[in-house]
Protein backbone atom coordinates (compact mmCIF):
# COMPACT_ATOMS: atom_id res chain seq x y z
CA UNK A 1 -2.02 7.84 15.86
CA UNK A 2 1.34 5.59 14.63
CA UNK A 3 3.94 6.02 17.05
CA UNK A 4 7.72 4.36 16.51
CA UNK A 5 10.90 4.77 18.97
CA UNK A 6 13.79 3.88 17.74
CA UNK A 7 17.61 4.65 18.39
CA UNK A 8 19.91 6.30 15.47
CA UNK A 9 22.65 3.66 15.17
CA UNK A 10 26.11 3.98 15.90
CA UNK A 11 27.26 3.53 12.11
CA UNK A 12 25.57 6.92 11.05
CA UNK A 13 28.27 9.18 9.67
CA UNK A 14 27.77 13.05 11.47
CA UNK A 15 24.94 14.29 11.95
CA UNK A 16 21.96 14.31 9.67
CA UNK A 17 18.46 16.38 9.85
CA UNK A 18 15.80 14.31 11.44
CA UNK A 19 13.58 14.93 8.12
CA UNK A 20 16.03 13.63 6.03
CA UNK A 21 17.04 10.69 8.26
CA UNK A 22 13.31 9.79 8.83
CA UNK A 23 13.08 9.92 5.05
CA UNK A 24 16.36 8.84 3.54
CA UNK A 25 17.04 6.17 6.18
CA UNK A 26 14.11 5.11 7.89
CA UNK A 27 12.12 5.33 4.96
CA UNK A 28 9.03 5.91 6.92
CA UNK A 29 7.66 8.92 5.66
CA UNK A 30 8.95 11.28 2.79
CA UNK A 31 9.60 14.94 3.59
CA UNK A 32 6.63 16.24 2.60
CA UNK A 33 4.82 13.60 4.27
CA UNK A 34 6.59 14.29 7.48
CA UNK A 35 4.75 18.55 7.03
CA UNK A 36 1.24 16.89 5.67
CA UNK A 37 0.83 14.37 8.38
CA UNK A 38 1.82 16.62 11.43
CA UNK A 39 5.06 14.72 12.37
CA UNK A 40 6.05 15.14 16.29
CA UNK A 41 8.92 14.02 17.63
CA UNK A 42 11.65 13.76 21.03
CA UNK A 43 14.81 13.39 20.69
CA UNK A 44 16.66 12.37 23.55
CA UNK A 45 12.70 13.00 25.78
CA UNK A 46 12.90 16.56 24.56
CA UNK A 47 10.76 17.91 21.99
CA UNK A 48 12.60 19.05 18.68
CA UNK A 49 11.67 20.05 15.57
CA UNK A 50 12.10 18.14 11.74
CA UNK A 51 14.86 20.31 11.14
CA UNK A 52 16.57 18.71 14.41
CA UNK A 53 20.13 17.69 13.85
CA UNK A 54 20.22 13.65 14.67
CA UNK A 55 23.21 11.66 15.59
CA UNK A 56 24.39 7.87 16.14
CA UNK A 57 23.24 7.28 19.61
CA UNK A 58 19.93 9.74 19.90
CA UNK A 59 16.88 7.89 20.52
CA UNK A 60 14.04 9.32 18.50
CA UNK A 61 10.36 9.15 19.70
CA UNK A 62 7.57 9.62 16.55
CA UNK A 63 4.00 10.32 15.89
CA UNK A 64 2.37 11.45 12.84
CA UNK A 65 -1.30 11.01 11.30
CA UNK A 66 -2.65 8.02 9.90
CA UNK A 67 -2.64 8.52 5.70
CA UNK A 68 -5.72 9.31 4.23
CA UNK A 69 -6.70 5.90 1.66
CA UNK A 70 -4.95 6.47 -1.77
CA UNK A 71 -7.48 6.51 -4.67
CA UNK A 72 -7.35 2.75 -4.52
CA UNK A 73 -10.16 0.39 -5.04
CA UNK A 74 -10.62 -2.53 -2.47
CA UNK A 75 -10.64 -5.50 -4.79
CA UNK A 76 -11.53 -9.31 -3.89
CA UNK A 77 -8.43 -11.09 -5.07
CA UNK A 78 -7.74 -14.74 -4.13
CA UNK A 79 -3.75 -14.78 -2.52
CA UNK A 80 -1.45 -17.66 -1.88
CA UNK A 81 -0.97 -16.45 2.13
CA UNK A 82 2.03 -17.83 3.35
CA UNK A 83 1.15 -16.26 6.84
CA UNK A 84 -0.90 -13.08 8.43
CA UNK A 85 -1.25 -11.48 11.50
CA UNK A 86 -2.88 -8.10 12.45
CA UNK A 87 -0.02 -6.12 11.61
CA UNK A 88 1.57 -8.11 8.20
CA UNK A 89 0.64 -10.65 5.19
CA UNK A 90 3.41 -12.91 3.59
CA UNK A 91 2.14 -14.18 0.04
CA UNK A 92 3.36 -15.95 -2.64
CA UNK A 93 3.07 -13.59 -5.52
CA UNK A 94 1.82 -14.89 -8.92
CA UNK A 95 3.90 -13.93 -11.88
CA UNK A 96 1.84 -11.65 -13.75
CA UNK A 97 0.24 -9.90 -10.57
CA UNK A 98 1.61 -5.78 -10.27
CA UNK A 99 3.00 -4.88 -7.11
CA UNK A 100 0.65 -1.57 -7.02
CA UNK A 101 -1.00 0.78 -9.24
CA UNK A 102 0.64 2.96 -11.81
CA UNK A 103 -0.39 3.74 -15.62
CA UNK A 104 -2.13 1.13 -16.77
CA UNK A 105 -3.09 -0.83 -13.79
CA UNK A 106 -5.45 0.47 -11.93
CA UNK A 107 -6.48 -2.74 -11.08
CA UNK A 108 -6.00 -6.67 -10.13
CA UNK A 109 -2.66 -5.71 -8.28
CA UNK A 110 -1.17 -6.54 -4.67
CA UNK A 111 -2.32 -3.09 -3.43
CA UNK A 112 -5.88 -3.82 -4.39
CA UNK A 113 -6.16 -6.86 -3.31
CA UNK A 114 -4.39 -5.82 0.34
CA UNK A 115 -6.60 -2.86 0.85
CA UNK A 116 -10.01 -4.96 0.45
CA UNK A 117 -8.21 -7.77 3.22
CA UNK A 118 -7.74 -5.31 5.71
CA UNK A 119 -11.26 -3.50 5.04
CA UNK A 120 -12.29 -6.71 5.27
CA UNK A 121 -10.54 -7.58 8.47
CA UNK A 122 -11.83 -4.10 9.84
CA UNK A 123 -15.60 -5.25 9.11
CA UNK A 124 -15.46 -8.68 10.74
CA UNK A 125 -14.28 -7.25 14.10
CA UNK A 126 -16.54 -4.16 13.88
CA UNK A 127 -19.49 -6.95 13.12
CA UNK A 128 -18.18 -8.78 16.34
CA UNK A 129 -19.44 -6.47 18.21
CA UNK A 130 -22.96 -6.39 18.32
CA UNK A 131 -26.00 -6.02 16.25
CA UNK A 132 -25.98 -2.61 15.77
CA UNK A 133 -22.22 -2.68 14.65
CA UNK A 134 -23.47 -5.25 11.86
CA UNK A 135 -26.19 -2.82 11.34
CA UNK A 136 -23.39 -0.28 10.62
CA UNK A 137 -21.45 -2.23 7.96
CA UNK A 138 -24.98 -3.39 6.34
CA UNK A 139 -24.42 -3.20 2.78
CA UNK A 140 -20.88 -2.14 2.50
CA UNK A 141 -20.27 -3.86 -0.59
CA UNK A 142 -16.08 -2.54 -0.75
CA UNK A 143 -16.42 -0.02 -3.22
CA UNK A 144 -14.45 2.73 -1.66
CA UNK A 145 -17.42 4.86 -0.23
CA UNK A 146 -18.51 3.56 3.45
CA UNK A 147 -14.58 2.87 4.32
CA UNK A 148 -12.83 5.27 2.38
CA UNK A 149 -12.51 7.56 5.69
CA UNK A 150 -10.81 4.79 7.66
CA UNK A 151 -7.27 5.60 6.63
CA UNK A 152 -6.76 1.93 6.26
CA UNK A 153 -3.62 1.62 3.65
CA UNK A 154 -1.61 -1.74 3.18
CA UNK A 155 2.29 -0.43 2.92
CA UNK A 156 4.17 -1.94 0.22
CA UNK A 157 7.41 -3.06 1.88
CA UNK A 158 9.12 -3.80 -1.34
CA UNK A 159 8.10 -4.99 -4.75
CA UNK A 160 8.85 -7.46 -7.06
CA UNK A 161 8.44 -6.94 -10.69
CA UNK A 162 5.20 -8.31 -12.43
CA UNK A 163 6.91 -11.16 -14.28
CA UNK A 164 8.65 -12.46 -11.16
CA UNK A 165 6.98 -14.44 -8.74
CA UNK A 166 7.62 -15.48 -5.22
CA UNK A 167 7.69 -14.25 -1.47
CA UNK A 168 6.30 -11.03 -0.63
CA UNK A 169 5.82 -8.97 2.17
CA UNK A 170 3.22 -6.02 3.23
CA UNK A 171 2.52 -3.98 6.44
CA UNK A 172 -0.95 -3.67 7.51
CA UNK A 173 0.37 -0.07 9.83
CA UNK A 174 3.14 2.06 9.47
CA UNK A 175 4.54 1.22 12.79
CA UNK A 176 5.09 -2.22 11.23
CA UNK A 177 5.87 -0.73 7.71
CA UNK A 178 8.91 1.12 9.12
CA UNK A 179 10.12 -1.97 11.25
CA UNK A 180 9.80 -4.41 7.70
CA UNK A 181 11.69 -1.52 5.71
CA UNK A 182 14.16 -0.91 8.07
CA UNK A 183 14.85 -4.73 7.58
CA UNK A 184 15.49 -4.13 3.90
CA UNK A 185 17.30 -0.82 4.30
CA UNK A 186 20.16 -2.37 6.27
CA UNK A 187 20.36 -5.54 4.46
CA UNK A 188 19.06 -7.60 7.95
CA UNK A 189 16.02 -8.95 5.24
CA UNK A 190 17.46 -12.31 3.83
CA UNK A 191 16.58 -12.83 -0.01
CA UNK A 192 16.85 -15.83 -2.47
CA UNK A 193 15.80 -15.84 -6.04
CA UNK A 194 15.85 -18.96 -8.12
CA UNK A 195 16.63 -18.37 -12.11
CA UNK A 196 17.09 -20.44 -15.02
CA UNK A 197 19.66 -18.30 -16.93
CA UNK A 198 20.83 -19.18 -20.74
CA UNK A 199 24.86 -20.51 -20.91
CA UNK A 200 26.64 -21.63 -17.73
CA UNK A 201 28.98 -19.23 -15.72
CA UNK A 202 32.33 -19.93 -15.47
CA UNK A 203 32.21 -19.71 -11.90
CA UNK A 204 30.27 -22.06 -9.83
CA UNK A 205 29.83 -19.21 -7.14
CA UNK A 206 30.60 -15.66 -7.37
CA UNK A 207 29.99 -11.43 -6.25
CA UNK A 208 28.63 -9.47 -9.08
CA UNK A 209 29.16 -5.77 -8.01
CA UNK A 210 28.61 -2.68 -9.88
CA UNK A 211 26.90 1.12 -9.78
CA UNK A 212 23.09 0.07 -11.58
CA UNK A 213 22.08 3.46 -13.31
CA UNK A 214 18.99 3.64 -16.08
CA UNK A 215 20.36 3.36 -19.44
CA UNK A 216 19.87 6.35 -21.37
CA UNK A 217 19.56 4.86 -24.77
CA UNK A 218 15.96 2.69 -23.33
CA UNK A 219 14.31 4.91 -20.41
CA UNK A 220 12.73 1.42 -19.70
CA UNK A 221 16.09 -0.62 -18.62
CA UNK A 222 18.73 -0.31 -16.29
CA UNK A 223 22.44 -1.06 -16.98
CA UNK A 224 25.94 -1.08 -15.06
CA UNK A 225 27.40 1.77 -15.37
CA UNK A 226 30.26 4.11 -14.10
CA UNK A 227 28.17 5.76 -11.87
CA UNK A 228 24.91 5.32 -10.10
CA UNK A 229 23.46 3.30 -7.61
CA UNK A 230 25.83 0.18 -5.68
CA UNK A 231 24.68 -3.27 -6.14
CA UNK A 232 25.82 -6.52 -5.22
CA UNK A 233 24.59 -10.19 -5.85
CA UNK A 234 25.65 -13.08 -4.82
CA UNK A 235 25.50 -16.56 -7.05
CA UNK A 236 25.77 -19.90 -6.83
CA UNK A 237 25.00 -22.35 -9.97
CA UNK A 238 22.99 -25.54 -8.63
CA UNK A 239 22.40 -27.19 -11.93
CA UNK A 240 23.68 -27.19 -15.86
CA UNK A 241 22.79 -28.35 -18.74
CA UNK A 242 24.50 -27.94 -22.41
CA UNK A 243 23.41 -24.44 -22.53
CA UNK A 244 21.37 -23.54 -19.74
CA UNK A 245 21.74 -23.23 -15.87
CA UNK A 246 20.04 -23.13 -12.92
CA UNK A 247 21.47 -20.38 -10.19
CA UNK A 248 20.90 -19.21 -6.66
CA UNK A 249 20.46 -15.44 -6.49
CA UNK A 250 21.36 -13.37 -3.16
CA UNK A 251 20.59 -9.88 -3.71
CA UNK A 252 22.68 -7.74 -0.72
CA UNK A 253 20.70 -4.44 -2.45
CA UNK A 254 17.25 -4.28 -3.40
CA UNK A 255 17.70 -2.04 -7.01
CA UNK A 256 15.28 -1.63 -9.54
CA UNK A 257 16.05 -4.66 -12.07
CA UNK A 258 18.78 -6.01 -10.22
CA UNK A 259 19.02 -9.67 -10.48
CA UNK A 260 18.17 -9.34 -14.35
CA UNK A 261 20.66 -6.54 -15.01
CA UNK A 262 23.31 -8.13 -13.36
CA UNK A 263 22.64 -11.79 -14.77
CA UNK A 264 22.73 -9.82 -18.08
CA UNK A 265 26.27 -8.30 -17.55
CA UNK A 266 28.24 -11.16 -16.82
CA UNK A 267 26.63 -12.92 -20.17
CA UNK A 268 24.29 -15.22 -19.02
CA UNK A 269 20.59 -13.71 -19.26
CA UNK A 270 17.76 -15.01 -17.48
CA UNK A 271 15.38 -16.79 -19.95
CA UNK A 272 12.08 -15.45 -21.02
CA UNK A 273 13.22 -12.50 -20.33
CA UNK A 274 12.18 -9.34 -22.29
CA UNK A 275 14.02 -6.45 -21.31
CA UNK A 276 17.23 -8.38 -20.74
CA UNK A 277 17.63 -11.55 -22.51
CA UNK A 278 17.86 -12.68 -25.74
CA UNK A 279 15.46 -15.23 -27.99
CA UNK A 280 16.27 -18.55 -26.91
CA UNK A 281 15.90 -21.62 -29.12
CA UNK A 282 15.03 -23.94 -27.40
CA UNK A 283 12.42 -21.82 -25.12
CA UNK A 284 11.21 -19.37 -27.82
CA UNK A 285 7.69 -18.64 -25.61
CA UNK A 286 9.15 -18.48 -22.20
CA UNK A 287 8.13 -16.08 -19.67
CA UNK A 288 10.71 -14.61 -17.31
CA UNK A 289 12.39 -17.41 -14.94
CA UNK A 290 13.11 -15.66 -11.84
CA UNK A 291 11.14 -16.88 -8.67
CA UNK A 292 11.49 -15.10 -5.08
CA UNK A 293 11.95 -18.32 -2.86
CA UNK A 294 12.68 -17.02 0.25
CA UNK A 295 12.47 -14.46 2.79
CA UNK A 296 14.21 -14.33 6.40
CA UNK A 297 12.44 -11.09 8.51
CA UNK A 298 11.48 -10.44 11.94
CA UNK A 299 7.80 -9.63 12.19
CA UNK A 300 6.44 -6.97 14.29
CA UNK A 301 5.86 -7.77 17.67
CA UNK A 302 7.64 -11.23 17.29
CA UNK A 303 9.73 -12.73 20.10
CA UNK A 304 11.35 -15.65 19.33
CA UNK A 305 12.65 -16.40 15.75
CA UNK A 306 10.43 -19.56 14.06
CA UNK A 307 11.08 -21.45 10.86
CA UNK A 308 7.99 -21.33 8.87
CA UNK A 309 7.16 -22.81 5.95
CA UNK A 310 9.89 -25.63 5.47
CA UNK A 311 8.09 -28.74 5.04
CA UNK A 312 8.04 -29.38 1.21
CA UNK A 313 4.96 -28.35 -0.40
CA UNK A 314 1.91 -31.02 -1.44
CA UNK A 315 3.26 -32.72 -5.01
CA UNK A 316 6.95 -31.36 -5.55
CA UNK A 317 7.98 -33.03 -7.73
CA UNK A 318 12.07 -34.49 -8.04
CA UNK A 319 13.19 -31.25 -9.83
CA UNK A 320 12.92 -29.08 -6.61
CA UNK A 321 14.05 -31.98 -4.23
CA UNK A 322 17.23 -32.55 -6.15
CA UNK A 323 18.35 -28.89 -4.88
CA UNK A 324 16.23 -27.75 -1.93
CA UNK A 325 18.52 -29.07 0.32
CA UNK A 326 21.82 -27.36 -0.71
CA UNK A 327 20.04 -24.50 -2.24
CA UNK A 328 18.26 -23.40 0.50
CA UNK A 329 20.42 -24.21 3.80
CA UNK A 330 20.02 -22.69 7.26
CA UNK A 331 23.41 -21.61 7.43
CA UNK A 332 23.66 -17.74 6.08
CA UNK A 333 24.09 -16.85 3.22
CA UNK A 334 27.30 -15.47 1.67
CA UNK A 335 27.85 -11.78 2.32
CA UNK A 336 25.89 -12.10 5.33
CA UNK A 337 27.44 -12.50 8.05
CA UNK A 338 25.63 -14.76 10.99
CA UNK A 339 25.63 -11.96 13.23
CA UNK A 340 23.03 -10.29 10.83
CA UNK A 341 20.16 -12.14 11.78
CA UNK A 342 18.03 -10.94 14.19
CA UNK A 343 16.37 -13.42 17.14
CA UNK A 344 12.85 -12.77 16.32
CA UNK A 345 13.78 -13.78 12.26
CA UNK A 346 11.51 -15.79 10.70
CA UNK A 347 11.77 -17.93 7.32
CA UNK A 348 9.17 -17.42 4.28
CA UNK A 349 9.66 -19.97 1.40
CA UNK A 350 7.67 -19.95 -2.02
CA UNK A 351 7.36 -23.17 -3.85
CA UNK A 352 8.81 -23.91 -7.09
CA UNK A 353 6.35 -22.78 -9.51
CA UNK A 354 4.97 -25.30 -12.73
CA UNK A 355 6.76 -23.16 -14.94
CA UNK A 356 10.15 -24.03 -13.53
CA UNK A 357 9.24 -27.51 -12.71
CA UNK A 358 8.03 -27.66 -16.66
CA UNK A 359 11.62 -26.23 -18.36
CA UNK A 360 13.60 -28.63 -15.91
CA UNK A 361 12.14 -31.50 -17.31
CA UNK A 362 12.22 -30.97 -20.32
CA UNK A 363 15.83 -30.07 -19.83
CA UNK A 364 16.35 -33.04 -18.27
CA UNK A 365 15.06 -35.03 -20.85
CA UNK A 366 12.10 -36.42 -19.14
């Protein structure tokens, strides 16, 4: 049974109902969740019930049910792992690869692909130990029948669209799903995008903050608007050329769309992009230019914080290593301050992909 302690911070304004700060805040289960998967709790070391009245300062003690396996099928997809460990999987996402099912992909997505790893991982320590555990797994062949009572679900800590590519993270537990998301709720996750956007900014660096709402007149965008949801990005431009840039993206939220909505509203679109760019000349066939490059998190269960990942990958070529260094510095990031970072924090990066390596020499003229 998942279990997770954890103190309310200071910060939280009154008092809110342990449902809804278990669902609204944590993000760990949703209310209905928290009724389905027989949610017990302490505040304090006393028992109390959802409907418990929580406060900056209470220290909450959970357990709930292990989820039964969404109808998803384990699927052998090859991943670019950046790093794994029995409780969490950093990859390198391929642009074209969905986050997780929905209409239309049922298949070939993160999800699928996490779900047969840890059935997969499951098997090979059941197998290890002993013949008649092999015996057991004989013939499981990953189609959903001989583990689909395990309650073995990869968590989704956040998502990145299909077209973008890039540094992703996943929970193997909820235990360890709550910690990641609770890294992303309160902005202690760092984030950096690479783009190639069309037109230079005027600004070299800059905040873009608005409310992000969908726009009513295409159910399928998002656009600033009056009211909504906050966001904030910061920028910084690392490279021009006569009409095209290439920019440093430091999302402080995590909305739907963000980086490409808010590219979009200060005039300078990322290219290839469908929803929220324009045609571009000189890129006609382009596919969207945004790249996840890195990721600063504490893992479960770490203990001291680690860079990983920063030697430069096999064959970059110059067009990374003429930015790398200033692009991608240890020192934090603007509109995080250095105080944000935990100890345990570790450092995910993504290498450039051919696509951007392929428009910035062209660009260059080589």
């Amino acid at each position: 049974m998942p279990s997770l302690t954890r103190a309310v911070p200071e910060a939280l304004p009154g008092a809110m109902r342990m449902d809804r700060y278990i669902a609204e805040e944590l993000r760990l289960l949703s209310r209905s969740q928290i009724k389905a998967r027989g949610l017990k709790a302490r505040v304090n070391g006393r028992d109390a019930k959802a409907s418990h009245p929580v406060k900056g300062g209470d220290v909450l003690e959970l357990s709930w049910k292990e989820a039964e396996p969404e109808n998803l099928i384990p699927e052998d997809i090859p991943l670019d792992i950046l790093h794994e460990d029995e409780r969490s999987i950093v990859v390198n996402k391929p642009q074209g690869m969905v986050a997780h099912p929905g209409a239309g992909n049922r298949r070939g997505t993160f999800a699928n692909a996490l779900y047969y790893r840890r059935l997969a991982r499951g098997r090979a320590a059941s197998c290890a130990g002993g013949a008649a555990s092999r015996e057991a797994f004989a013939g499981g062949a990953f189609d959903g029948g001989a583990f689909a009572g395990a309650g073995l679900r990869p968590g989704i800590v956040h998502r990145l669209d299909k077209d973008t590519s890039g540094v992703m993270i996943a929970a193997y537990d909820d235990e360890a799903l709550a910690f990641l998301a609770g890294q992303f709720k309160s902005g202690k996750a760092g984030k950096k995008y690479v783009a190639i956007a069309s037109g230079i900014p005027a600004e070299r660096k800059g905040r873009i903050e608005t409310f992000i709402a969908r726009d009513p007149k295409n159910r399928k965008r998002f656009a600033v608007a009056d009211r909504g949801r906050a966001a904030l990005t910061f920028y910084a431009v690392l490279k021009t050329w006569q009409r095209h840039s290439l920019v440093l993206l430091r999302p402080r939220t995590g909305r739907t769309h963000q980086l490409r909505v808010h590219m979009r509203h200060i005039g300078h679109p990322i290219v290839g992009d469908p929803l929220y760019g324009f045609s571009d000349p000189l890129f006609p066939q382009a596919s969207l230019m945004l790249h996840a490059r890195s990721l600063a998190i504490a893992l479960p269960g770490a203990r001291a914080r680690r860079p990983f990942g920063e030697g430069a990958p096999e064959g970059r070529g110059p067009e990374e290593g003429a930015f790398a260094d200033c692009a991608f510095g240890e020192g934090p990031p603007e509109g995080r301050p250095p105080e944000g970072r935990l100890p345990e924090e570790r450092l995910f990066k993504a290498p450039l992909p051919k696509r951007f390596g392929a428009m910035i020499r062209r660009l260059d003229g080589r």
